[in-house]
PDB file of N, CA and C in Angstrom:
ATOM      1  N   UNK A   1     105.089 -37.442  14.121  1.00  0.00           N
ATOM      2  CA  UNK A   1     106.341 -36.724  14.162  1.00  0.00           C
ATOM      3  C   UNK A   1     107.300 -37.351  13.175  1.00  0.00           C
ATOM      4  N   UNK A   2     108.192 -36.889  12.478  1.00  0.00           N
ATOM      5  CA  UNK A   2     109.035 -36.922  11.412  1.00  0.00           C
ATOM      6  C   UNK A   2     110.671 -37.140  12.140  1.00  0.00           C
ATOM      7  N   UNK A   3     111.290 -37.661  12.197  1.00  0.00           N
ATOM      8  CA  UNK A   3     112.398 -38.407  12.666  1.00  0.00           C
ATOM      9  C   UNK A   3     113.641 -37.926  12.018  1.00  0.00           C
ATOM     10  N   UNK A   4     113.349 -38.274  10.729  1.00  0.00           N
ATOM     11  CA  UNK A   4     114.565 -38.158  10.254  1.00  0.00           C
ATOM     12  C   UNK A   4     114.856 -37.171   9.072  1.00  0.00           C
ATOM     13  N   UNK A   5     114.409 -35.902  10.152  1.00  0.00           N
ATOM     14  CA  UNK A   5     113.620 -34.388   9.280  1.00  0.00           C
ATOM     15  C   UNK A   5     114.763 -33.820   9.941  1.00  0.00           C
ATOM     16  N   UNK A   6     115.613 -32.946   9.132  1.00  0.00           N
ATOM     17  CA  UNK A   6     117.199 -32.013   9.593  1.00  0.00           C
ATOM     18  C   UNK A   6     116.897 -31.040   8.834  1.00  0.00           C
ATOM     19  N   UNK A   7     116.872 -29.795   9.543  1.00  0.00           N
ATOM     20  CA  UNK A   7     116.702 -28.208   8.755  1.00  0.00           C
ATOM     21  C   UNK A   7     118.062 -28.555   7.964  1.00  0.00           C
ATOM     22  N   UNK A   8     119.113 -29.041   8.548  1.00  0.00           N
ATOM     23  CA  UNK A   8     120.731 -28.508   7.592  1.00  0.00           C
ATOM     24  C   UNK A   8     120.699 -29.346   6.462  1.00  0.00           C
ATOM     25  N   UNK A   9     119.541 -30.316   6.362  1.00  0.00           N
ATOM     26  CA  UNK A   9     119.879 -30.881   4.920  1.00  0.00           C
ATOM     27  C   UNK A   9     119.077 -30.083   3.717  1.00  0.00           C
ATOM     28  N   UNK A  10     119.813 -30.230   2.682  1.00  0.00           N
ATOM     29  CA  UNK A  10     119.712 -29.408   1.404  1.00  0.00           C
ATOM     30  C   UNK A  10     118.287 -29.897   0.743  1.00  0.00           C
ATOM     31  N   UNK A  11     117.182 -28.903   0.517  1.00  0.00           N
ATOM     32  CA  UNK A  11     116.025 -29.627   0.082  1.00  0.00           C
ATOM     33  C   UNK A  11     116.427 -29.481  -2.087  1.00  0.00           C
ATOM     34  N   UNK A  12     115.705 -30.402  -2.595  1.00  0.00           N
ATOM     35  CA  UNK A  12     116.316 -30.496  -4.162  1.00  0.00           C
ATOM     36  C   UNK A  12     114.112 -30.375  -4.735  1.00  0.00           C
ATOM     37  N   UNK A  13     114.356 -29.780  -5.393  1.00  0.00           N
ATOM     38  CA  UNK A  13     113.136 -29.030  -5.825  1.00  0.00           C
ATOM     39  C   UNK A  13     113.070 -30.356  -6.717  1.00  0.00           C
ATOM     40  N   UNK A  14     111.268 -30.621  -6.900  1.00  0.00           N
ATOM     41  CA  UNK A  14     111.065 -31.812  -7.546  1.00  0.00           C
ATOM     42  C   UNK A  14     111.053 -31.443  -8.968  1.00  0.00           C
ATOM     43  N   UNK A  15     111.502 -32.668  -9.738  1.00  0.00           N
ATOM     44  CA  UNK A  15     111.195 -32.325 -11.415  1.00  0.00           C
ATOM     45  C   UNK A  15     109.899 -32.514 -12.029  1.00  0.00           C
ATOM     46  N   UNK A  16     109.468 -31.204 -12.674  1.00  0.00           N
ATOM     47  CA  UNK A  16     108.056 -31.476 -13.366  1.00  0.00           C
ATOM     48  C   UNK A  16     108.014 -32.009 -14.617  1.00  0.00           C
ATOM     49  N   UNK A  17     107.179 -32.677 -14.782  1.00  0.00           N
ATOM     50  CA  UNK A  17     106.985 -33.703 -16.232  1.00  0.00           C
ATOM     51  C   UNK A  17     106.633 -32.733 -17.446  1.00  0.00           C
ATOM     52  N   UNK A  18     106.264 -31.570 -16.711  1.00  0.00           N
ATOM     53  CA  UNK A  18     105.531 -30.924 -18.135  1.00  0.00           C
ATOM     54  C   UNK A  18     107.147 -30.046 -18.785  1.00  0.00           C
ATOM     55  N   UNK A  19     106.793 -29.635 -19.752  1.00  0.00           N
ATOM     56  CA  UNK A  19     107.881 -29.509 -20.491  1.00  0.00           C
ATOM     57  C   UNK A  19     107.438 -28.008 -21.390  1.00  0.00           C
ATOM     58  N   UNK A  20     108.132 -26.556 -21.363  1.00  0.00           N
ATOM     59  CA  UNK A  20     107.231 -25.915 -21.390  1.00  0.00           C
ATOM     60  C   UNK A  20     107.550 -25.613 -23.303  1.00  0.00           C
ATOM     61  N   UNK A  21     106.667 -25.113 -24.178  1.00  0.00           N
ATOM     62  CA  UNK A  21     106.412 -25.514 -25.552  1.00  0.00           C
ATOM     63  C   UNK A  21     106.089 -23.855 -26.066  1.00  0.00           C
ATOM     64  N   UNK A  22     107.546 -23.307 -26.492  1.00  0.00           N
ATOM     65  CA  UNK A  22     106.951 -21.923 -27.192  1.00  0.00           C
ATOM     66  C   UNK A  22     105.917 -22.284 -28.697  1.00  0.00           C
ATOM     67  N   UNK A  23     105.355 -21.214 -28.621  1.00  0.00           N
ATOM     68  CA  UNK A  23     104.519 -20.977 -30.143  1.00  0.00           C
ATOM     69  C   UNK A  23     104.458 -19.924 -30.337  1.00  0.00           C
ATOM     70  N   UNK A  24     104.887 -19.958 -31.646  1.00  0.00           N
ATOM     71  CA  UNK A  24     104.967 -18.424 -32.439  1.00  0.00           C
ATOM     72  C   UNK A  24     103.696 -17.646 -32.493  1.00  0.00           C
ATOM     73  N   UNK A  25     103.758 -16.203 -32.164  1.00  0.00           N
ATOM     74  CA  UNK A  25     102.420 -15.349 -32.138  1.00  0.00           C
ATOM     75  C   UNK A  25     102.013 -15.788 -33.434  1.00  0.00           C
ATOM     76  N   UNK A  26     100.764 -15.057 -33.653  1.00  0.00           N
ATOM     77  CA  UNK A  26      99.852 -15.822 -34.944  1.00  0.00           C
ATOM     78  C   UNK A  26     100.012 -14.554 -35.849  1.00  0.00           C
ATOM     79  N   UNK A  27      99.963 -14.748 -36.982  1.00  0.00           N
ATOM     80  CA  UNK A  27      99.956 -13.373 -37.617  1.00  0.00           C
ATOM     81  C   UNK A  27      98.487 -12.557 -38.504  1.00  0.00           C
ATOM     82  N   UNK A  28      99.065 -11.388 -37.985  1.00  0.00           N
ATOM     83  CA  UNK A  28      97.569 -11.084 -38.778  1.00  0.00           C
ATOM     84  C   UNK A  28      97.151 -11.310 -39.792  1.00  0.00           C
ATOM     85  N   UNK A  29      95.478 -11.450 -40.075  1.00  0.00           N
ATOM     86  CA  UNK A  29      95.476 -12.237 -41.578  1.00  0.00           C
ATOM     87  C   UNK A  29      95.007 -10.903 -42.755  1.00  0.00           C
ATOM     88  N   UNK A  30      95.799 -11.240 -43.541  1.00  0.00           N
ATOM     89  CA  UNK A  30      95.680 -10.830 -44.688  1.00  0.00           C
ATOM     90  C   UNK A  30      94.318  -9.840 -45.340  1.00  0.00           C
ATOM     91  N   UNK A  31      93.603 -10.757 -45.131  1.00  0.00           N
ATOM     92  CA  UNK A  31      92.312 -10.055 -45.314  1.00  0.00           C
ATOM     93  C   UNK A  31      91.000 -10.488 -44.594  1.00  0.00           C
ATOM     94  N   UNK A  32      90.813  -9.428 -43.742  1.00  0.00           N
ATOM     95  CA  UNK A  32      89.998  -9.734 -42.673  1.00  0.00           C
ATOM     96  C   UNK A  32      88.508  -9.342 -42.995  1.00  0.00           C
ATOM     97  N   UNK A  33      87.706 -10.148 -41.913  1.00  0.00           N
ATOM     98  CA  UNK A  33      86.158 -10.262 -42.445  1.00  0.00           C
ATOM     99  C   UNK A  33      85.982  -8.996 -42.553  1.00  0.00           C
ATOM    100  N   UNK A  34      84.720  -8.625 -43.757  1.00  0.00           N
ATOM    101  CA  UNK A  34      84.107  -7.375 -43.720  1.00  0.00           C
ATOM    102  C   UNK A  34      84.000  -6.612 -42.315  1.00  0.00           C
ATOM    103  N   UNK A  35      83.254  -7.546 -41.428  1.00  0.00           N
ATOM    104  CA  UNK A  35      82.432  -7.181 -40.040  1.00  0.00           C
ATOM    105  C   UNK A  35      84.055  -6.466 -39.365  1.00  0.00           C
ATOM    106  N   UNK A  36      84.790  -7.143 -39.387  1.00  0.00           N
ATOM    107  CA  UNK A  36      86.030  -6.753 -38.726  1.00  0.00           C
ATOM    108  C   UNK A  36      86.840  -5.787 -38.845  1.00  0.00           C
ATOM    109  N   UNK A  37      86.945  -5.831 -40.147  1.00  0.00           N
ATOM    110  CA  UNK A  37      87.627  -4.488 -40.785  1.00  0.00           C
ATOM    111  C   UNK A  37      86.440  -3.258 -40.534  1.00  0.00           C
ATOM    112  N   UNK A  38      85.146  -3.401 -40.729  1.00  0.00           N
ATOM    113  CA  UNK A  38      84.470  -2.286 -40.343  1.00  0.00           C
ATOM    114  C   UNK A  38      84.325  -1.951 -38.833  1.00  0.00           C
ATOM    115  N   UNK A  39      84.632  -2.883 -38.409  1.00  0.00           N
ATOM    116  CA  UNK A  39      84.517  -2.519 -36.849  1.00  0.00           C
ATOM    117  C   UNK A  39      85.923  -1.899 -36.242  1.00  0.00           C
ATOM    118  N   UNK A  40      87.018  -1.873 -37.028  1.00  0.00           N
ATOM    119  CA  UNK A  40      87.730  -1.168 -36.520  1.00  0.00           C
ATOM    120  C   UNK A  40      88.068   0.050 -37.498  1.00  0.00           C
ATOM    121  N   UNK A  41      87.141   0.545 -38.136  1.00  0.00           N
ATOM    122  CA  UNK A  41      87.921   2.005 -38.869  1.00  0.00           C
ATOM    123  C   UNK A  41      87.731   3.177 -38.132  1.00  0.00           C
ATOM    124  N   UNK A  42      87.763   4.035 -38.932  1.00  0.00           N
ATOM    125  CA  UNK A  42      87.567   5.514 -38.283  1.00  0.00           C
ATOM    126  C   UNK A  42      86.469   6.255 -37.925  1.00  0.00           C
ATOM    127  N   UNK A  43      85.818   6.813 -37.276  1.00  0.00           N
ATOM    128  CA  UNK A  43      84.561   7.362 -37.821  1.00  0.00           C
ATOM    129  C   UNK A  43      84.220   8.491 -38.402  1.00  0.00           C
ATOM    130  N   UNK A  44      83.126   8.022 -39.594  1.00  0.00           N
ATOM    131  CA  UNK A  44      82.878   9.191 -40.760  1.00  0.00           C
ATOM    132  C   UNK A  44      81.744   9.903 -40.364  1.00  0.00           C
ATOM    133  N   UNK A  45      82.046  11.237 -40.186  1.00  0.00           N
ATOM    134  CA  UNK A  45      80.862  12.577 -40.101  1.00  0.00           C
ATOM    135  C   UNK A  45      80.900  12.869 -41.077  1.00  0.00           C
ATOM    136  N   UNK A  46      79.297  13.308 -40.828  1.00  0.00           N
ATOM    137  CA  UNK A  46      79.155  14.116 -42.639  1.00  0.00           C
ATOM    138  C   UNK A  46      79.773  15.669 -42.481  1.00  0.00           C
ATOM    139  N   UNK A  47      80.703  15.867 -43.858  1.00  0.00           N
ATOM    140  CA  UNK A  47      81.734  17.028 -44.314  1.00  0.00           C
ATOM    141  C   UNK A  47      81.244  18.061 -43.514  1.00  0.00           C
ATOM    142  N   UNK A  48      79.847  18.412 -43.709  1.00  0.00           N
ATOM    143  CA  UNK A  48      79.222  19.660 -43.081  1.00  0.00           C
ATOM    144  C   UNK A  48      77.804  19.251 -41.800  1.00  0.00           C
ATOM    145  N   UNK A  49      78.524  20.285 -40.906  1.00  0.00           N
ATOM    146  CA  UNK A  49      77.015  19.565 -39.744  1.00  0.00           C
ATOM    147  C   UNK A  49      76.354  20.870 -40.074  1.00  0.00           C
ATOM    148  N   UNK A  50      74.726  20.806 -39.359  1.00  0.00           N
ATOM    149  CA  UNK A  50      74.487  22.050 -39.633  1.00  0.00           C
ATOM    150  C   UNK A  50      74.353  23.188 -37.947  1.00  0.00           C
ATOM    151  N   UNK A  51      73.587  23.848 -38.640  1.00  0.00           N
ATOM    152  CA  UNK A  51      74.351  25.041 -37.278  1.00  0.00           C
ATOM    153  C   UNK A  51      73.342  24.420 -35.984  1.00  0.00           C
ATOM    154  N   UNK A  52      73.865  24.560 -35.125  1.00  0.00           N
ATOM    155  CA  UNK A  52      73.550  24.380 -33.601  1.00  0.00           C
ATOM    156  C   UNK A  52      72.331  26.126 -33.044  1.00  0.00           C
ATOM    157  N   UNK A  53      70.992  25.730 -32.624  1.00  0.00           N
ATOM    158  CA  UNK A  53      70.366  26.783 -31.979  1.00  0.00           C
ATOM    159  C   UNK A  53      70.944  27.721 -31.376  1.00  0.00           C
ATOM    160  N   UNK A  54      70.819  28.628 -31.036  1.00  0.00           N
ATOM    161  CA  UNK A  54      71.482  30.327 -30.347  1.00  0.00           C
ATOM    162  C   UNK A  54      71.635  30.218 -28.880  1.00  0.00           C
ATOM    163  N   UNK A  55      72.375  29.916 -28.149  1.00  0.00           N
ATOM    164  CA  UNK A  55      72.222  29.934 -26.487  1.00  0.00           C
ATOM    165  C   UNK A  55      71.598  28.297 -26.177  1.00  0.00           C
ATOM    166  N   UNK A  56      71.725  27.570 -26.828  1.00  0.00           N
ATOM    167  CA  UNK A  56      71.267  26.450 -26.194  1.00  0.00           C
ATOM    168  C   UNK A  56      71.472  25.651 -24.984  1.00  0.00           C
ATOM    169  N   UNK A  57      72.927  25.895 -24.833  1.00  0.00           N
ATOM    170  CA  UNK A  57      73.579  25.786 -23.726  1.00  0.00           C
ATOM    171  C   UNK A  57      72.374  26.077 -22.138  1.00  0.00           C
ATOM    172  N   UNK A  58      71.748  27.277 -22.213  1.00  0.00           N
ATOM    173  CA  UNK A  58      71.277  27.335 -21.437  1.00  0.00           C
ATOM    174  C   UNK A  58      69.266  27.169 -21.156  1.00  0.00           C
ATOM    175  N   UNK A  59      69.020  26.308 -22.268  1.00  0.00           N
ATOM    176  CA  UNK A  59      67.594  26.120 -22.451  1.00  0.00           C
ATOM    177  C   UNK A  59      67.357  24.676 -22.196  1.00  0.00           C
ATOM    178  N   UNK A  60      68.814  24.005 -21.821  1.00  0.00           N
ATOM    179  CA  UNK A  60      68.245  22.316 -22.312  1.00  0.00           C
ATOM    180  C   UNK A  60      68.359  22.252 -21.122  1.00  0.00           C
ATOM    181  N   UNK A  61      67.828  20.875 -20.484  1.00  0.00           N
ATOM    182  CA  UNK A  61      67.904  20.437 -18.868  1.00  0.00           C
ATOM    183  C   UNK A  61      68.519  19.163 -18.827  1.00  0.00           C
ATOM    184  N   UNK A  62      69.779  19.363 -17.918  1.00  0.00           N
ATOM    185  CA  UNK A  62      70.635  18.392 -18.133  1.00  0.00           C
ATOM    186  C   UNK A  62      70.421  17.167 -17.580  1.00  0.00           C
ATOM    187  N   UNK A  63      70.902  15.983 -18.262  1.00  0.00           N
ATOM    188  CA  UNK A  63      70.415  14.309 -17.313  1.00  0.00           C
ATOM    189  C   UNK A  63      71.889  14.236 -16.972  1.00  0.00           C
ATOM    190  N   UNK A  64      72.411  13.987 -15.467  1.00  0.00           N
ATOM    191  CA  UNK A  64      73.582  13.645 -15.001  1.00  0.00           C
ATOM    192  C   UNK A  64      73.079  12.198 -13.924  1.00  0.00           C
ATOM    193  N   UNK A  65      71.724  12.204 -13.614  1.00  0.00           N
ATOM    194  CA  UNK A  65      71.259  10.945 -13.183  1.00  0.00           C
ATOM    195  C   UNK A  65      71.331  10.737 -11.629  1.00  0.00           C
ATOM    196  N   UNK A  66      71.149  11.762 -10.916  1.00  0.00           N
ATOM    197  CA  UNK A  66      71.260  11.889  -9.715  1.00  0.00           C
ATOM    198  C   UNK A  66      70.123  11.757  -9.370  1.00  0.00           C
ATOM    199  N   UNK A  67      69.816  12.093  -7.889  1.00  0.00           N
ATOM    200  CA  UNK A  67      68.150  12.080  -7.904  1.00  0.00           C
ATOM    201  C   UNK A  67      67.315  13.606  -8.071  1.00  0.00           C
ATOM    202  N   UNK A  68      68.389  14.431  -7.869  1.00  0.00           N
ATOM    203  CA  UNK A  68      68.302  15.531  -7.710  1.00  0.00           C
ATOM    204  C   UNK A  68      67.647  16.076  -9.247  1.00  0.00           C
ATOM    205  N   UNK A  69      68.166  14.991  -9.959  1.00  0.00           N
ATOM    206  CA  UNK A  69      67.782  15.942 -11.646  1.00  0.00           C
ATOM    207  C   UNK A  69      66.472  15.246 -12.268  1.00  0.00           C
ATOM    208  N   UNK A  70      66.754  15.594 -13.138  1.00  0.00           N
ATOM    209  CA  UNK A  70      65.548  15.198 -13.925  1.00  0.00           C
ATOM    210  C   UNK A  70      65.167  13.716 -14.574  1.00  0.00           C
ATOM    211  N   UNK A  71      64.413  12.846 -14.367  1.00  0.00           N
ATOM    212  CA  UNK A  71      64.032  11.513 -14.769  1.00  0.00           C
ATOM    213  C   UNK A  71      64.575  11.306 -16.192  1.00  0.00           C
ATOM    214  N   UNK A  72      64.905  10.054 -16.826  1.00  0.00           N
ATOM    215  CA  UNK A  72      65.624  10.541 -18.082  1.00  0.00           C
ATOM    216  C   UNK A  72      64.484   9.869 -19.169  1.00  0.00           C
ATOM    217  N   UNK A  73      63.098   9.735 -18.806  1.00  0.00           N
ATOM    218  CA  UNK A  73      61.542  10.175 -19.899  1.00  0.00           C
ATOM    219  C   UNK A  73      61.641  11.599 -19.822  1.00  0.00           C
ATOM    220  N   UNK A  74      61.641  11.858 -18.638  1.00  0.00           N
ATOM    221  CA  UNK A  74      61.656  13.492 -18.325  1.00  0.00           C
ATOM    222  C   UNK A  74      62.429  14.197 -19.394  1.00  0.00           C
ATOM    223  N   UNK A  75      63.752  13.839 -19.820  1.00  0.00           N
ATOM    224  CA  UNK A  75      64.540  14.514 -20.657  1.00  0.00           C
ATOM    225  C   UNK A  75      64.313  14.062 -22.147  1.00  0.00           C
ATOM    226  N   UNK A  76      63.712  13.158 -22.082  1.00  0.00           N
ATOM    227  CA  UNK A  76      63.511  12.509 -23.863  1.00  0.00           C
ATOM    228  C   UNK A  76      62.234  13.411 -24.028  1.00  0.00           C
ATOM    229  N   UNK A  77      61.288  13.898 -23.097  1.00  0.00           N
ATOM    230  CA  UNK A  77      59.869  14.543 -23.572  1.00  0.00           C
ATOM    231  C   UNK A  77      60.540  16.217 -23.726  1.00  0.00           C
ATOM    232  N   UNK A  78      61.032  16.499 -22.656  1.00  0.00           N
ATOM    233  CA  UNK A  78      62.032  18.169 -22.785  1.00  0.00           C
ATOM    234  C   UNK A  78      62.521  18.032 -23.708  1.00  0.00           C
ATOM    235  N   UNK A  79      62.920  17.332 -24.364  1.00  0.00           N
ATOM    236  CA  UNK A  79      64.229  17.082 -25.453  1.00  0.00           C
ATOM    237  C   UNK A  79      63.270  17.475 -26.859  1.00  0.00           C
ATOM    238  N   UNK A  80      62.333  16.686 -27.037  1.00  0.00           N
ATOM    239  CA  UNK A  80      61.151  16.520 -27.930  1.00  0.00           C
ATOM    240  C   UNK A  80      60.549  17.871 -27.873  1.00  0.00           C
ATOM    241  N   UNK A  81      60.318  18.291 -26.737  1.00  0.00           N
ATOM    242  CA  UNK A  81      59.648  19.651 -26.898  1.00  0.00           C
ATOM    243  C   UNK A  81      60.331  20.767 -27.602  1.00  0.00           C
ATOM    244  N   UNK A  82      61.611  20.846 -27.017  1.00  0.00           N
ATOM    245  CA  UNK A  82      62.442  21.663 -26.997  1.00  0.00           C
ATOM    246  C   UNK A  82      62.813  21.808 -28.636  1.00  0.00           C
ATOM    247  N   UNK A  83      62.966  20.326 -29.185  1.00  0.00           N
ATOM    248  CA  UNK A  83      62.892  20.444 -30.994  1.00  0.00           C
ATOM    249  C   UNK A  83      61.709  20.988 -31.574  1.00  0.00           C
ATOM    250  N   UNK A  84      60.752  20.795 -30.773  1.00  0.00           N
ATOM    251  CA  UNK A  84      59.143  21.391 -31.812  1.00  0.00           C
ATOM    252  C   UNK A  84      59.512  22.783 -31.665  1.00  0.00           C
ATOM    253  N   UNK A  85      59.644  23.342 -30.136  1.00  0.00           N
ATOM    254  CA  UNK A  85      59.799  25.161 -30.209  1.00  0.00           C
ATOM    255  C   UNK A  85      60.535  25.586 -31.100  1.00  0.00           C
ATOM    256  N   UNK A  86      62.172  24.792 -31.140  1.00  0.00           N
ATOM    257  CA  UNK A  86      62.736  25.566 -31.772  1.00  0.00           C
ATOM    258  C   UNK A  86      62.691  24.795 -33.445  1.00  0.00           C
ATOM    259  N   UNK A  87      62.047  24.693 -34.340  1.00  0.00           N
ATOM    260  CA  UNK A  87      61.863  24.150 -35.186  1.00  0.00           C
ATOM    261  C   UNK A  87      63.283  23.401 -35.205  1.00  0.00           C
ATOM    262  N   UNK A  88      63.724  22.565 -34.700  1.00  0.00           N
ATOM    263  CA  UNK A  88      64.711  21.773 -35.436  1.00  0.00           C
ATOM    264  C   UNK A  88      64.451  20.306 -36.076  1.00  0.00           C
ATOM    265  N   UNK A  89      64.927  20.251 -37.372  1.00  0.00           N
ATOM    266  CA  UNK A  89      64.449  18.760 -37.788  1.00  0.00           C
ATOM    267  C   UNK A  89      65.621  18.204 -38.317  1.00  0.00           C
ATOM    268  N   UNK A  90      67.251  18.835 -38.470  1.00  0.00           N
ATOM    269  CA  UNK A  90      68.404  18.046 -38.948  1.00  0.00           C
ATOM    270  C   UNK A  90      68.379  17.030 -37.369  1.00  0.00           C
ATOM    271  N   UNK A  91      68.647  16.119 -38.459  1.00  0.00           N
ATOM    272  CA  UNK A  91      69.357  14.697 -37.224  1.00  0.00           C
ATOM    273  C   UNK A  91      70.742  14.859 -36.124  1.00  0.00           C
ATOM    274  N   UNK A  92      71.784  15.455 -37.286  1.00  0.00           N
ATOM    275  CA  UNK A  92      72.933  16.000 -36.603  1.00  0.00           C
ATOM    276  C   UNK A  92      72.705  16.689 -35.727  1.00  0.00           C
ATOM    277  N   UNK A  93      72.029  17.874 -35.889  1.00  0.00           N
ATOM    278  CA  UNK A  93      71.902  18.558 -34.373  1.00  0.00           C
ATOM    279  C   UNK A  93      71.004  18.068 -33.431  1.00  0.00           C
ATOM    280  N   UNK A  94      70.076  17.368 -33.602  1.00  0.00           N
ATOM    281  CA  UNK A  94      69.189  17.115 -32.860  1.00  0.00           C
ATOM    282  C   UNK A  94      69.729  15.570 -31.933  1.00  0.00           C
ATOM    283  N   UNK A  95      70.754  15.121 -32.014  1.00  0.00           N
ATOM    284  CA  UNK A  95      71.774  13.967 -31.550  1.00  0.00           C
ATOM    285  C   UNK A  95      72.971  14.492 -30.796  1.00  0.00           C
ATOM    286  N   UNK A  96      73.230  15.927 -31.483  1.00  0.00           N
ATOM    287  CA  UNK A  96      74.583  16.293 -30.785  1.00  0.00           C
ATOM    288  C   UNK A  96      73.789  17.661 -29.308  1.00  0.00           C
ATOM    289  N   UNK A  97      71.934  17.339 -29.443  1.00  0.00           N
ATOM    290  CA  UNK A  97      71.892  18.466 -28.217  1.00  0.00           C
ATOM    291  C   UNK A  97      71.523  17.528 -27.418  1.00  0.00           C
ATOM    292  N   UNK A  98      70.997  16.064 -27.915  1.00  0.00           N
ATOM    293  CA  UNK A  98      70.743  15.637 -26.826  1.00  0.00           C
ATOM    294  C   UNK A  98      71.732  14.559 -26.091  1.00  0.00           C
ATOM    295  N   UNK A  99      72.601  14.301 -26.829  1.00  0.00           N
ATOM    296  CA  UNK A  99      73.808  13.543 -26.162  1.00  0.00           C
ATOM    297  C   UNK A  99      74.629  14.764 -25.587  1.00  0.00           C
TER     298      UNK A  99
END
């Protein structure tokens, strides 16, 4: 037990040794690594894509990853097929049906 402990006396907050030390933000540099500067630009499509199949919308089978749908080999072999039927061989479209 503590004796000579009084709620009415004034408690005085202790002093800390540390001492706190601004530093100026750093500034951006001048000329930044290749890797860096390419990792933050814009992204470049080529000027012209080419045309997208007729109704595709409703020939592809969608992966949303449930159990309910389709395995997603399942959709890379549909996907594959689906380019041989419809002769497609541009890259652009064949990336933008299956993403």
């Amino acid at each position: 037990m503590i004796d000579n402990y009084s709620a009415a006396q004034p408690q005085t907050p202790i002093a800390s040794p540390l001492k706190t030390v601004h530093t100026p933000p750093t500034p951006p540099r001048p000329n930044p690594p290749r890797v860096m500067a390419a990792h933050f630009t814009p992204l470049v499509l080529p000027q012209v894509l080419d045309d997208m199949p007729p109704d595709y919308q409703r020939k592809i089978p969608f992966f949303d990853g449930t159990p309910n749908c389709i395995t997603a080999q399942q959709r890379v072999d549909k996907m594959a097929d689906f380019y041989e039927l419809h002769e497609i061989d541009e890259e652009n479209v064949t990336m933008r049906l299956f993403v």
